[in-house]
Protein backbone atom coordinates (compact mmCIF):
# COMPACT_ATOMS: atom_id res chain seq x y z
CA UNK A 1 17.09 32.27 84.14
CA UNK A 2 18.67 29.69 81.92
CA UNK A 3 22.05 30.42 83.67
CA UNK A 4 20.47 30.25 87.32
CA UNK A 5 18.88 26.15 86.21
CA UNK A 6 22.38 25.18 85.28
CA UNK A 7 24.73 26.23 87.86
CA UNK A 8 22.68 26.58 90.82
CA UNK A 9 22.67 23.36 93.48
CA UNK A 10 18.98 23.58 93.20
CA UNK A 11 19.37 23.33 89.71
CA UNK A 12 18.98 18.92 89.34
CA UNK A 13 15.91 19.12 91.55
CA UNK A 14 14.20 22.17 89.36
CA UNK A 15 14.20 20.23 86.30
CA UNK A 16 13.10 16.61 87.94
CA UNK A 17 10.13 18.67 89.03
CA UNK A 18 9.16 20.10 86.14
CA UNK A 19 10.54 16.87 84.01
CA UNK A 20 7.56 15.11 86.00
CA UNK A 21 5.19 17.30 85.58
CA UNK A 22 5.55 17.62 81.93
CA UNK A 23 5.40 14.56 81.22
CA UNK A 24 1.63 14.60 82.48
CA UNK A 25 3.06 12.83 86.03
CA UNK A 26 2.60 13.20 89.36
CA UNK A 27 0.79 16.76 89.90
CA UNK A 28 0.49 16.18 94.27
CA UNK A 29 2.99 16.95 96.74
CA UNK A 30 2.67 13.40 97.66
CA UNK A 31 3.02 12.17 94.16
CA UNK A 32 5.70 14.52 93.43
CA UNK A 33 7.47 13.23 96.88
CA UNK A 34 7.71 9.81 95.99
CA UNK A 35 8.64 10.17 92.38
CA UNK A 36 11.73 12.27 93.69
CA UNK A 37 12.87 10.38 96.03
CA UNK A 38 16.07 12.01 97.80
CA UNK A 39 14.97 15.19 98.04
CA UNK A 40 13.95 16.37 101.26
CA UNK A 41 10.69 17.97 102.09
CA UNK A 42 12.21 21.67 102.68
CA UNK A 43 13.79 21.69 99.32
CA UNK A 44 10.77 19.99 97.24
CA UNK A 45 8.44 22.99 98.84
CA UNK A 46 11.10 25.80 98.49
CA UNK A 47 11.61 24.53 94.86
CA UNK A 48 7.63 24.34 93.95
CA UNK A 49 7.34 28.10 95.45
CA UNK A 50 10.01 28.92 93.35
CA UNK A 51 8.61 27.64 90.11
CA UNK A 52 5.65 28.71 90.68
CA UNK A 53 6.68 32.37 91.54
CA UNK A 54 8.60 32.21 88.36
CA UNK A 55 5.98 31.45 86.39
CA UNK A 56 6.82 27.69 85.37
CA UNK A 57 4.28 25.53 87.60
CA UNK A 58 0.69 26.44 87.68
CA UNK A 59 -1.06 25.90 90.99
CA UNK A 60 -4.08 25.04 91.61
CA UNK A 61 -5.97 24.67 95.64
CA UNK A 62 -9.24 23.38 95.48
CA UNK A 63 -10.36 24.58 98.54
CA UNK A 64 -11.40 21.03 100.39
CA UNK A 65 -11.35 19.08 102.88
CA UNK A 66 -8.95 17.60 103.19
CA UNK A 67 -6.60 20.05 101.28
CA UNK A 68 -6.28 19.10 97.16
CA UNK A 69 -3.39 21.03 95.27
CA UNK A 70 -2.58 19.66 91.82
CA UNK A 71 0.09 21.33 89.89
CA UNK A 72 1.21 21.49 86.25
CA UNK A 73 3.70 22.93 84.25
């Protein structure tokens, strides 16, 4: 896994997200979003999937209305 974060493209975004997150930051989409600025919507969501099928970003859906996710690493 270690070798996939450093050579892969994807790679700078990956740790940004979890950078932010650790340090107790943004835990929205939103939030997330605007912290990050250039990356684009399709790679933010394809990189929080990833994360969090990997085990590295806890997500949480409070079931409202209108739709609350927090995440957390």
């Amino acid at each position: 896994m270690q070798a996939e974060l450093r050579h892969a493209p994807e790679a700078k975004w990956r740790r940004l997200i979890l950078y932010f997150l650790a340090q107790g930051g943004p835990t929205r989409y939103g939030e997330l979003r605007r912290a990050i600025r250039d990356v684009s919507d399709k790679m933010l969501i394809q990189q929080l999937k990833e994360l969090e099928a990997d085990g590295l970003v806890k997500r949480t859906d409070y079931k409202e209305v209108p739709p609350r996710v927090n995440r957390r690493s």
